[in-house]
C-alpha atoms as a PDB file:
ATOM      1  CA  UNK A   1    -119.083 -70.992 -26.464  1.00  0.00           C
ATOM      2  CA  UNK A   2    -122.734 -71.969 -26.671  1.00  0.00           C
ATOM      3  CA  UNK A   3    -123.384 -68.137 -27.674  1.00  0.00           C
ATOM      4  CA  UNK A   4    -121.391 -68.395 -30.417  1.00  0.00           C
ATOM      5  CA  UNK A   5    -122.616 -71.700 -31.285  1.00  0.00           C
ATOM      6  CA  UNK A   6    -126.131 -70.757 -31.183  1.00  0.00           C
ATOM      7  CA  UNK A   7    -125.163 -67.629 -33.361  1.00  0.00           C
ATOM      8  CA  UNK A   8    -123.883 -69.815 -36.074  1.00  0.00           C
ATOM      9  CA  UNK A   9    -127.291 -71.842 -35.978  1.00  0.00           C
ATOM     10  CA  UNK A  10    -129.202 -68.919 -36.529  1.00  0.00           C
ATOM     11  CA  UNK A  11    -126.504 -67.472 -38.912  1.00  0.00           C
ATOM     12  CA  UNK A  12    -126.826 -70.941 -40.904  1.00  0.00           C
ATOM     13  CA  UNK A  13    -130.404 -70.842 -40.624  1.00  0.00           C
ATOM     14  CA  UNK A  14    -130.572 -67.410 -42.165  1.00  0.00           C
ATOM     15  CA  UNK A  15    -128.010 -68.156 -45.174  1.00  0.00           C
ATOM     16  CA  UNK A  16    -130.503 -70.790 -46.417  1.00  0.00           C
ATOM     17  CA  UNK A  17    -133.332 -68.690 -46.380  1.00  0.00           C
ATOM     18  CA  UNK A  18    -134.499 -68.215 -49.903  1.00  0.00           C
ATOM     19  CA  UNK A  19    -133.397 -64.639 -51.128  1.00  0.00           C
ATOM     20  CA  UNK A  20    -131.987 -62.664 -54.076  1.00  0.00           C
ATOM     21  CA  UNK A  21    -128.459 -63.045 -52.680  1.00  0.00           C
ATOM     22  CA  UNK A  22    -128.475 -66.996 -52.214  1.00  0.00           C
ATOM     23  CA  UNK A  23    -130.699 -66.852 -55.953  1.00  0.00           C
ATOM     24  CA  UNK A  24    -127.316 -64.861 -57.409  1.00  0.00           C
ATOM     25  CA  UNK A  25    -125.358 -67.099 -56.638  1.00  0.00           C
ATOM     26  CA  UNK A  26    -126.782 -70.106 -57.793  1.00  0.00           C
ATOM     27  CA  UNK A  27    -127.812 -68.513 -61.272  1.00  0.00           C
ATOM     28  CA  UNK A  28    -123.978 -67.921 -61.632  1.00  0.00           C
ATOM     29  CA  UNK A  29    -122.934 -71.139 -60.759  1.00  0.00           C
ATOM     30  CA  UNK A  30    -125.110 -72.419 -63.196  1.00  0.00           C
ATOM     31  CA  UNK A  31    -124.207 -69.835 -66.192  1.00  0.00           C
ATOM     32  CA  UNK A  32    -120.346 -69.519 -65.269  1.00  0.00           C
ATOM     33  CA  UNK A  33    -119.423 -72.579 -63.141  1.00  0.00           C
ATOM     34  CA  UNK A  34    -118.438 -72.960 -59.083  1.00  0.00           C
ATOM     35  CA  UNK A  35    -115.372 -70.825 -59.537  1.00  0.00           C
ATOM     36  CA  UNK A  36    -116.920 -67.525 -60.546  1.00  0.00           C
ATOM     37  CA  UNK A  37    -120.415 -68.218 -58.308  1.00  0.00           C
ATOM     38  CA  UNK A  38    -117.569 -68.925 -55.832  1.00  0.00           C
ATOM     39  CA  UNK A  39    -115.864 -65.456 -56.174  1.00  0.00           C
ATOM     40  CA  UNK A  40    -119.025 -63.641 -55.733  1.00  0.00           C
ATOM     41  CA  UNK A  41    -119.599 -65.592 -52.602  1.00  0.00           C
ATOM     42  CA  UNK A  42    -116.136 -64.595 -51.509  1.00  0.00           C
ATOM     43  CA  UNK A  43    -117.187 -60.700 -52.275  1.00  0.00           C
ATOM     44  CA  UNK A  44    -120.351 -61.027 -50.183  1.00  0.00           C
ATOM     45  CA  UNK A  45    -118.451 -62.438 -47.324  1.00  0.00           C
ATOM     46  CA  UNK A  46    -115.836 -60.132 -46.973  1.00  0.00           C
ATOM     47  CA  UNK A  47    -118.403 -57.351 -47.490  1.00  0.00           C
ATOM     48  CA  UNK A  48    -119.316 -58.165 -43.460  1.00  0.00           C
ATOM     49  CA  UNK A  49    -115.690 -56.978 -43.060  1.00  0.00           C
ATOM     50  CA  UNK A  50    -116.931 -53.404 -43.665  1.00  0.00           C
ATOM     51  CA  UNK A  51    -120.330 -53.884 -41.727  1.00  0.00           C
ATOM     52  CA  UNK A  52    -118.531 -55.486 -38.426  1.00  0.00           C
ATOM     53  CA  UNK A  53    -116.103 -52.714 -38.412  1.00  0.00           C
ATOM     54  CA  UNK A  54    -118.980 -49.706 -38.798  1.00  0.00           C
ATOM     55  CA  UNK A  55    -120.881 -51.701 -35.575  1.00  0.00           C
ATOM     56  CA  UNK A  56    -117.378 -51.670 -33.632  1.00  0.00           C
ATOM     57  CA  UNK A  57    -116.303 -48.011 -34.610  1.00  0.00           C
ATOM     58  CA  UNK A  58    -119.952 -47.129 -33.609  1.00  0.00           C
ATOM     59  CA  UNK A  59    -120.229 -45.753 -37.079  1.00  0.00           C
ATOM     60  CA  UNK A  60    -123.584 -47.526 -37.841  1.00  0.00           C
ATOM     61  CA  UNK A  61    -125.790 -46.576 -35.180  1.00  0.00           C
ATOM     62  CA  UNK A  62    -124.715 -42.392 -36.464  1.00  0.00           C
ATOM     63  CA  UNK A  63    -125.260 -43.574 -39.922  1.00  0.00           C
ATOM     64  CA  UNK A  64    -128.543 -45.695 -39.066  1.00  0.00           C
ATOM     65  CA  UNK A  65    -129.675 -41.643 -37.284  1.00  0.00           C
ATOM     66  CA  UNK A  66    -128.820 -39.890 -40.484  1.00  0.00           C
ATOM     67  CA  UNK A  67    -131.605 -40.244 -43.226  1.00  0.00           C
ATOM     68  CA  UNK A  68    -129.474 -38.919 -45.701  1.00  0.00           C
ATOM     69  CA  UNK A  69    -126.424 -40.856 -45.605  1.00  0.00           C
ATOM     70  CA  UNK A  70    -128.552 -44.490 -45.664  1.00  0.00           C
ATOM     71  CA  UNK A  71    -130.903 -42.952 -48.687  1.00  0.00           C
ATOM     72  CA  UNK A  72    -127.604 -42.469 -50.175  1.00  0.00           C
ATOM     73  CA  UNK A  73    -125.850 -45.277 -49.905  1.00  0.00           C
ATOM     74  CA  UNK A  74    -128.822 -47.122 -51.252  1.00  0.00           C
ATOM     75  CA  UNK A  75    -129.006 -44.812 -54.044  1.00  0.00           C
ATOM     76  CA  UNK A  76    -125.134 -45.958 -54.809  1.00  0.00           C
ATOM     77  CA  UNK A  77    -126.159 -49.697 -54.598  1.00  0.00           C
ATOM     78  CA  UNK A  78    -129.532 -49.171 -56.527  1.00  0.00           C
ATOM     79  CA  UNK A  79    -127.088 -48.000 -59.429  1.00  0.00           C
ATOM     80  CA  UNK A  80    -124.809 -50.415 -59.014  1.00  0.00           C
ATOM     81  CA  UNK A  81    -127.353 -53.248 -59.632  1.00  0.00           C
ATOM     82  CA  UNK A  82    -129.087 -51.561 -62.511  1.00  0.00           C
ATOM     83  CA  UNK A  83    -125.119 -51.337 -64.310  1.00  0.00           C
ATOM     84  CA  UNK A  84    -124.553 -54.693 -63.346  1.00  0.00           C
ATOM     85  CA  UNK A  85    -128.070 -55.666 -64.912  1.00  0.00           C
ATOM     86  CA  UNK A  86    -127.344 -53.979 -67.911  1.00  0.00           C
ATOM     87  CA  UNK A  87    -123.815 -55.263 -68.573  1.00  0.00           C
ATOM     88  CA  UNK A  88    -125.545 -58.674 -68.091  1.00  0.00           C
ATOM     89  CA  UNK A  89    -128.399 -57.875 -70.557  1.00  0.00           C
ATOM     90  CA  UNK A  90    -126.094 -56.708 -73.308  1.00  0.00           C
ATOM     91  CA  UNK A  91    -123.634 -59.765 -72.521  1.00  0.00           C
ATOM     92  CA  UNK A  92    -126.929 -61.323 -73.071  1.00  0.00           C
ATOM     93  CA  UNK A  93    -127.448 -60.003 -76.468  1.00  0.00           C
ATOM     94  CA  UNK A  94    -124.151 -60.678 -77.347  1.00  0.00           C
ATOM     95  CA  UNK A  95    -124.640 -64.136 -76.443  1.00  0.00           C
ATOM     96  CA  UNK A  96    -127.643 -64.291 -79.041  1.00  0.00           C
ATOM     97  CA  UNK A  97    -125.312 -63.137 -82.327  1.00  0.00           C
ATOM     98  CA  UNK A  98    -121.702 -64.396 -81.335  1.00  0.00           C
ATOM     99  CA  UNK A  99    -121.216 -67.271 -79.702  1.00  0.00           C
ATOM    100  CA  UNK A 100    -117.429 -66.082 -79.692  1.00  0.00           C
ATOM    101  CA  UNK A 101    -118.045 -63.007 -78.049  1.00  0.00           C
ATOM    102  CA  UNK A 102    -115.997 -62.865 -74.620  1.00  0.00           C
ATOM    103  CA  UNK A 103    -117.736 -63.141 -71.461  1.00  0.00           C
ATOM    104  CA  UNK A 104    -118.226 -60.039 -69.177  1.00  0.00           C
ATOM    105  CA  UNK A 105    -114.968 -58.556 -67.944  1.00  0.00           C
ATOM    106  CA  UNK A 106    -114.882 -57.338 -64.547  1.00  0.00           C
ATOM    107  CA  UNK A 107    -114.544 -59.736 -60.934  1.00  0.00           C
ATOM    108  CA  UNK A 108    -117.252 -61.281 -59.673  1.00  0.00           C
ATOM    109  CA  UNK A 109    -115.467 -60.774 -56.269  1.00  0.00           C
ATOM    110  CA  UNK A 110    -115.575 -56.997 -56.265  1.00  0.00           C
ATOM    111  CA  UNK A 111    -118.981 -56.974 -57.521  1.00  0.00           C
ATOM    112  CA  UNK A 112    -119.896 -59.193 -54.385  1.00  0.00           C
ATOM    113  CA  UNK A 113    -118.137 -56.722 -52.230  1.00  0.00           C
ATOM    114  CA  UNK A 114    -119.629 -53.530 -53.448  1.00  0.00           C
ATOM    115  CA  UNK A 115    -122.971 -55.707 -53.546  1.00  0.00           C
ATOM    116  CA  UNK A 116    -122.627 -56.487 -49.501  1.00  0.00           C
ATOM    117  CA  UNK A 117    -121.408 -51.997 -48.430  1.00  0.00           C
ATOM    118  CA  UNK A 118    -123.743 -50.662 -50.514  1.00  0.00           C
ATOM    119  CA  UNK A 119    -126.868 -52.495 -49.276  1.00  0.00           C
ATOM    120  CA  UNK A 120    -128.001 -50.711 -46.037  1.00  0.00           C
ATOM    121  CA  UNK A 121    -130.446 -53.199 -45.324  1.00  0.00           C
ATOM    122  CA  UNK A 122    -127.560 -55.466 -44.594  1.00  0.00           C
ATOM    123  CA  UNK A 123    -126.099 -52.917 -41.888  1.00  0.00           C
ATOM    124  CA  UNK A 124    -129.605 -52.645 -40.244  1.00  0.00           C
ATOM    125  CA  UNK A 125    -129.652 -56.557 -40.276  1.00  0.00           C
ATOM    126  CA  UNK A 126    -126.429 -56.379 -38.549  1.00  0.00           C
ATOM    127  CA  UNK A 127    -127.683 -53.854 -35.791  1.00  0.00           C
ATOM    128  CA  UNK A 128    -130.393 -56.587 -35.135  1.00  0.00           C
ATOM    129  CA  UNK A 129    -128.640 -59.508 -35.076  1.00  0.00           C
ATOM    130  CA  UNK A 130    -125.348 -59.124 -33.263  1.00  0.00           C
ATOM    131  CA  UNK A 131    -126.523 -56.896 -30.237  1.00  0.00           C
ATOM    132  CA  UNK A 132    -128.093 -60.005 -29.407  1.00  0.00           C
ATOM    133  CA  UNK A 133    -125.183 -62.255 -29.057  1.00  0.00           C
ATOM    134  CA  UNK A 134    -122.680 -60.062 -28.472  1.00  0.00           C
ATOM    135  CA  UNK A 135    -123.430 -59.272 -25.052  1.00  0.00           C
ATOM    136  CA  UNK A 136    -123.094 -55.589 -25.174  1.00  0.00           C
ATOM    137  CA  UNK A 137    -123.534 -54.984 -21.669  1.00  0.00           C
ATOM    138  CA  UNK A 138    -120.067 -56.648 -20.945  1.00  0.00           C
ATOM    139  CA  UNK A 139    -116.176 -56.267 -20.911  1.00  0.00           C
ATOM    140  CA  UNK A 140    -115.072 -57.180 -24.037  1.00  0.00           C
ATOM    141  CA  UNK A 141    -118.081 -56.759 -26.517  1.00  0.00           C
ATOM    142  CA  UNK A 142    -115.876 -55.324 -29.145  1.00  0.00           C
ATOM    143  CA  UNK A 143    -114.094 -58.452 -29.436  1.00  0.00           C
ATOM    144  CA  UNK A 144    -116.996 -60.826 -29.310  1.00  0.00           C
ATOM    145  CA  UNK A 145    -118.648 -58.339 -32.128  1.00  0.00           C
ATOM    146  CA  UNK A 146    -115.183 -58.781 -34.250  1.00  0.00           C
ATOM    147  CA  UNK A 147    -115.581 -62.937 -33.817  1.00  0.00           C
ATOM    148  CA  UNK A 148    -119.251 -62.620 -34.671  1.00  0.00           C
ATOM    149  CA  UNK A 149    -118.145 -60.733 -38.046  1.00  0.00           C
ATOM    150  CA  UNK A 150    -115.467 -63.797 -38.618  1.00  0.00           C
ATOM    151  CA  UNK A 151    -117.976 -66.531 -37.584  1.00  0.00           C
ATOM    152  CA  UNK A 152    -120.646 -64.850 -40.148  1.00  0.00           C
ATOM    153  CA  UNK A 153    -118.480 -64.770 -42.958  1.00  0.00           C
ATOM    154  CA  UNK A 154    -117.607 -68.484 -43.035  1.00  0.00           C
ATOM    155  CA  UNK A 155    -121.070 -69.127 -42.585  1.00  0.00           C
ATOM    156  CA  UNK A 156    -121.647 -67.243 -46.043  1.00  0.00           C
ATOM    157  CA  UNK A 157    -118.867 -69.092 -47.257  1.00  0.00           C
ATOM    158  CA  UNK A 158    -119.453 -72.457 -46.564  1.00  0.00           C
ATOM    159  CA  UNK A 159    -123.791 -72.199 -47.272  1.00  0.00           C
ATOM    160  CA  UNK A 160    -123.000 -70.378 -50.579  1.00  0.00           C
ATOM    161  CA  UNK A 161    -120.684 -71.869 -51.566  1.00  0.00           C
ATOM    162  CA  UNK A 162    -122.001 -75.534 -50.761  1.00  0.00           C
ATOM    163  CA  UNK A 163    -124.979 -74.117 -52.960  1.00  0.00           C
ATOM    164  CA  UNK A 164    -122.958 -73.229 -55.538  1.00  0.00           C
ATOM    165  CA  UNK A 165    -120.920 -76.219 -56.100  1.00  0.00           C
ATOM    166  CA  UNK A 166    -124.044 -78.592 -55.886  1.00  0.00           C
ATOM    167  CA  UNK A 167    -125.826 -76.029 -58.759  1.00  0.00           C
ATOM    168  CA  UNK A 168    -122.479 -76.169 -61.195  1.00  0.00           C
ATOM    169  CA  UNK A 169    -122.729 -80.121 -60.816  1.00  0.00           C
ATOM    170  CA  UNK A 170    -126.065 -80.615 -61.340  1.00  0.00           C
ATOM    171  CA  UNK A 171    -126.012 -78.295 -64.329  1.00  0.00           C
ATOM    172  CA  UNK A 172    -122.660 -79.245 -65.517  1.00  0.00           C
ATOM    173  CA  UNK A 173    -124.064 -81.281 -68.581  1.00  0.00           C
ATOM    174  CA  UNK A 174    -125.919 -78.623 -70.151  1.00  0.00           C
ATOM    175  CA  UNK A 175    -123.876 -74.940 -69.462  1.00  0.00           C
ATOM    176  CA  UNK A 176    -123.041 -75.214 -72.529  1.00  0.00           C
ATOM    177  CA  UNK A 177    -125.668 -75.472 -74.222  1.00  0.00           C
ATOM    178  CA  UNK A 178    -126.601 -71.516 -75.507  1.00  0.00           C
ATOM    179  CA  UNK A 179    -130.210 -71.482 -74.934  1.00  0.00           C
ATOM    180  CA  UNK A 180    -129.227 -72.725 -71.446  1.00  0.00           C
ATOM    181  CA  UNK A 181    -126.647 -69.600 -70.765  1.00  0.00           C
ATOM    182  CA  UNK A 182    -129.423 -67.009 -72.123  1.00  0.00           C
ATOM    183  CA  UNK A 183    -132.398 -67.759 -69.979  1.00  0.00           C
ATOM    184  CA  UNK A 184    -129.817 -68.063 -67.296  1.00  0.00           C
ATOM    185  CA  UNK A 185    -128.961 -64.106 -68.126  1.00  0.00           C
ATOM    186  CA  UNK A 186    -132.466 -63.440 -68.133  1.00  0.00           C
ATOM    187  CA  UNK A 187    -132.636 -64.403 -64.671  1.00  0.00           C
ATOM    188  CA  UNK A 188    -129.592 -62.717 -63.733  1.00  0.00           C
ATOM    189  CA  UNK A 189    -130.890 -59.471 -64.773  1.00  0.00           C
ATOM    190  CA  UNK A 190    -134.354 -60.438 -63.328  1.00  0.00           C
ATOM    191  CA  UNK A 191    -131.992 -60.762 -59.888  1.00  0.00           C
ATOM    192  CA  UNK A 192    -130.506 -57.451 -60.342  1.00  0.00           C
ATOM    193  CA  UNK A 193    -133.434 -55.460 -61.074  1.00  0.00           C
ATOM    194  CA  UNK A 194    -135.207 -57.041 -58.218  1.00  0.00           C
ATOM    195  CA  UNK A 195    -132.480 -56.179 -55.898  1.00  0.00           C
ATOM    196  CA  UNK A 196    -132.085 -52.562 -56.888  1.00  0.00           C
ATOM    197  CA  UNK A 197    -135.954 -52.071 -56.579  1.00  0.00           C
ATOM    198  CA  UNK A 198    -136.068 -53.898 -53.093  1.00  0.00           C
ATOM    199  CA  UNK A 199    -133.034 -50.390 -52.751  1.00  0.00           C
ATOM    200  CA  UNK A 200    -134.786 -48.097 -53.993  1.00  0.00           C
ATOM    201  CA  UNK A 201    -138.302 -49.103 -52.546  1.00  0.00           C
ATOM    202  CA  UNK A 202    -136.313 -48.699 -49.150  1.00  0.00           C
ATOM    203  CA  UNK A 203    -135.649 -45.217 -50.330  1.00  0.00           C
ATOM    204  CA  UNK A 204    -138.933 -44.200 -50.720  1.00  0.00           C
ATOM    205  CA  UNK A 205    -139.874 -45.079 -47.503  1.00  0.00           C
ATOM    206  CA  UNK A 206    -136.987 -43.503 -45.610  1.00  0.00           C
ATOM    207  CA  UNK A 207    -138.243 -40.492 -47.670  1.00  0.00           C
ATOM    208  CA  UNK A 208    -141.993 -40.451 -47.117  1.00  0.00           C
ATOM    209  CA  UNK A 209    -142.079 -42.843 -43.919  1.00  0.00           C
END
């Protein structure tokens, strides 16, 4: 028990940690409210799913050996970000000459899974974190890896989501407000872009490291 409490202290410590995914989520809660920053949280969270299953299949670790594969799957969530940028950027626009225009269509849940697989850095993270809790050299590991997975996601949950309800209160009284929701999208886009470059930066040093 204290392993797993002392993995959801670090996990805790680690969800607070000022980064693009915890900055997402708190520029939608302030452009779209505590139920769509909500959804996206739920994406990212259940994106572990995918990550705890690759450590338990041993898929990661052949994946992690395979230049190819993580260039690729970087390339996939590089793209991903830049579409999601630009969909933001011309909801953006459309912002600026309709104020009757509908909002972007699409869940923010799926974009918060696709978000969570497609960023290899998160697998890596994984690979580095839960080998050291898991206590691999015991009966049983795969279990403890699958409860580590579970523990992590309401971890994700409950920090980024706590985040997001406290940013849709405190901005509450001026969402509305049009000049608010645009330099909100700017930042959005900002996030985005920043993400996919942190991707494709990774790239380029799988490639030339």
């Amino acid at each position: 028990m204290s392993v797993y409490l002392s993995f959801i202290f670090t996990a805790t410590l680690l969800a607070l940690t000022p980064g693009p995914d915890v900055l997402l989520v708190v520029a939608i809660a302030a452009k779209e409210g505590f139920n769509k920053a909500l959804q996206l949280t739920l994406g990212l969270a259940n994106g572990v799913v995918f990550h705890t299953l690759l450590i338990v299949l041993g898929i990661s670790a052949l994946i992690q050996a395979t230049p190819w594969a993580m260039q690729a799957i970087a390339l996939f969530g590089a793209g991903y970000l830049l579409y999601l940028a630009w969909l933001t950027w011309q909801h953006r626009s459309e912002q600026a000459t309709a104020a009757d225009q509908p909002k972007i269509q699409g869940s923010y849940y799926g974009r918060g899974v696709i978000m969570n697989i497609s960023n290899p850095k998160v697998l890596l993270f994984f690979l580095a974190l839960f080998p050291q809790f898991a206590q691999l050299g015991e009966p049983g590991y795969a279990l403890r890896i699958v409860i580590l997975g579970l523990l992590f996601m309401l971890v994700t949950v409950v920090v980024f989501g706590g985040l997001a309800w406290l940013t849709a209160k405190s901005t509450q009284n001026v969402m509305q407000k049009p000049g608010f929701k645009i330099t909100m999208d700017y930042l959005t886009v900002g996030i985005f872009v920043l993400l996919a470059g942190l991707l494709l930066y990774s790239v380029f040093q799988w490639v030339h490291g």
